[in-house]
Each structure stands twice: as C-alpha cells, then as structure tokens.
Protein backbone atom coordinates (compact mmCIF):
# COMPACT_ATOMS: atom_id res chain seq x y z
CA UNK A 1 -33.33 -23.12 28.40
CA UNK A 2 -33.25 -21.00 25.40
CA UNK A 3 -32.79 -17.81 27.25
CA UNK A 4 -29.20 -18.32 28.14
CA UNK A 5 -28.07 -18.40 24.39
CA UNK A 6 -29.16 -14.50 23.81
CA UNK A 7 -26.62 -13.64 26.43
CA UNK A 8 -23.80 -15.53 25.08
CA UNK A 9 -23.88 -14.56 22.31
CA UNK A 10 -23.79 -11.10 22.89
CA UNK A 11 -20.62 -11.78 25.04
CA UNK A 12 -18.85 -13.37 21.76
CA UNK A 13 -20.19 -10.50 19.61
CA UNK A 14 -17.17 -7.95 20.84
CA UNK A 15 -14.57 -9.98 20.99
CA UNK A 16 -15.52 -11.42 17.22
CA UNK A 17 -16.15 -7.48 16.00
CA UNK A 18 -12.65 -6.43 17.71
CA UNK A 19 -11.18 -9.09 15.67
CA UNK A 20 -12.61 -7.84 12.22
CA UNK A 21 -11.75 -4.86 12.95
CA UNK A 22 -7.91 -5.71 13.93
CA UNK A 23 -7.24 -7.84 10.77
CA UNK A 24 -9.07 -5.22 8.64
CA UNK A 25 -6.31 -2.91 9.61
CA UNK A 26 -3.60 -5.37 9.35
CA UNK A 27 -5.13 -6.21 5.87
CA UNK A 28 -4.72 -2.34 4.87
CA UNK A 29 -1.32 -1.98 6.90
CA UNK A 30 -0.11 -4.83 4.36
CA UNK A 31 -1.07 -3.60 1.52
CA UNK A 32 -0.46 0.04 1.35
CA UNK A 33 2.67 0.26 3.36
CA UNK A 34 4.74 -1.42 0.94
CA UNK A 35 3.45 1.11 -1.82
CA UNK A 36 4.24 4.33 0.71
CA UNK A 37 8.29 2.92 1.13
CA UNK A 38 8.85 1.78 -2.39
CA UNK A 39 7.66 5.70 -3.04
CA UNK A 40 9.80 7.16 -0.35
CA UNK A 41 12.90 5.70 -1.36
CA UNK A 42 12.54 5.47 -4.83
CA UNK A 43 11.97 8.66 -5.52
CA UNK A 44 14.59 10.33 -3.91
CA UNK A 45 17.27 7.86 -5.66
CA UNK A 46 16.17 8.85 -9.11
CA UNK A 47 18.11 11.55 -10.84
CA UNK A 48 16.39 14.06 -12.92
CA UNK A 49 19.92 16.16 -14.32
CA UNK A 50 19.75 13.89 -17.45
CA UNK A 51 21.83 15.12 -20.53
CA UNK A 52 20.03 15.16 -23.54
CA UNK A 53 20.77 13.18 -26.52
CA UNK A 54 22.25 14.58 -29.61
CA UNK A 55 22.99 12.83 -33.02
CA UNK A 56 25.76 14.98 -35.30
CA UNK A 57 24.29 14.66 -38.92
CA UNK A 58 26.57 15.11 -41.83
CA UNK A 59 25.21 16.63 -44.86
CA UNK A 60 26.99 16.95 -48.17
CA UNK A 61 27.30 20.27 -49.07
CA UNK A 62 28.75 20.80 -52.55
C-alpha cells in the first residue's frame, strides 16, 4: 500500500525542482535587470565637459 507513494513522489519531484529553478531566475531577472538599464542609460546622458568654477577676488592693493 505504501509502495505506491515512493513513485509519486518521485514523479512530483521534477516538476517541483523545474519550478525552483524557473522562479529563481525570474527572482534574479527582477532584480538585476533594473540595475543593468538604469546603468546603460544613465550613463551615457551624463555630461562630463563641466566648466570649472572660478570666484574673482578683489584685493586692496595700496
């Protein structure tokens, strides 16, 4: 009666495992493709020709 049990659950074994392994990926998918784009396209919109900032100082020269 028992003996039926070891083969069913070695049916439901892949089918569970393929499933761990899918949402694993989709859990990795979700969180480091958001981090590649924001990369991507933020770095090509920043612009590195910035113009330096000068102060003019008077000085009192007698």
């Amino acid at each position: 009666m028992h003996s039926n049990t070891q083969s069913a659950d070695s049916a439901d074994t892949y089918p569970h495992r393929l499933a761990e392994i899918v949402g694993t990926a989709i859990g990795l998918l979700t969180l480091t493709l958001p981090l590649f784009v924001i990369g991507h396209y933020s770095s090509s919109s920043v612009q590195n020709d910035h113009l330096p900032i000068t102060y003019n100082v008077k000085t009192n020269a007698d």
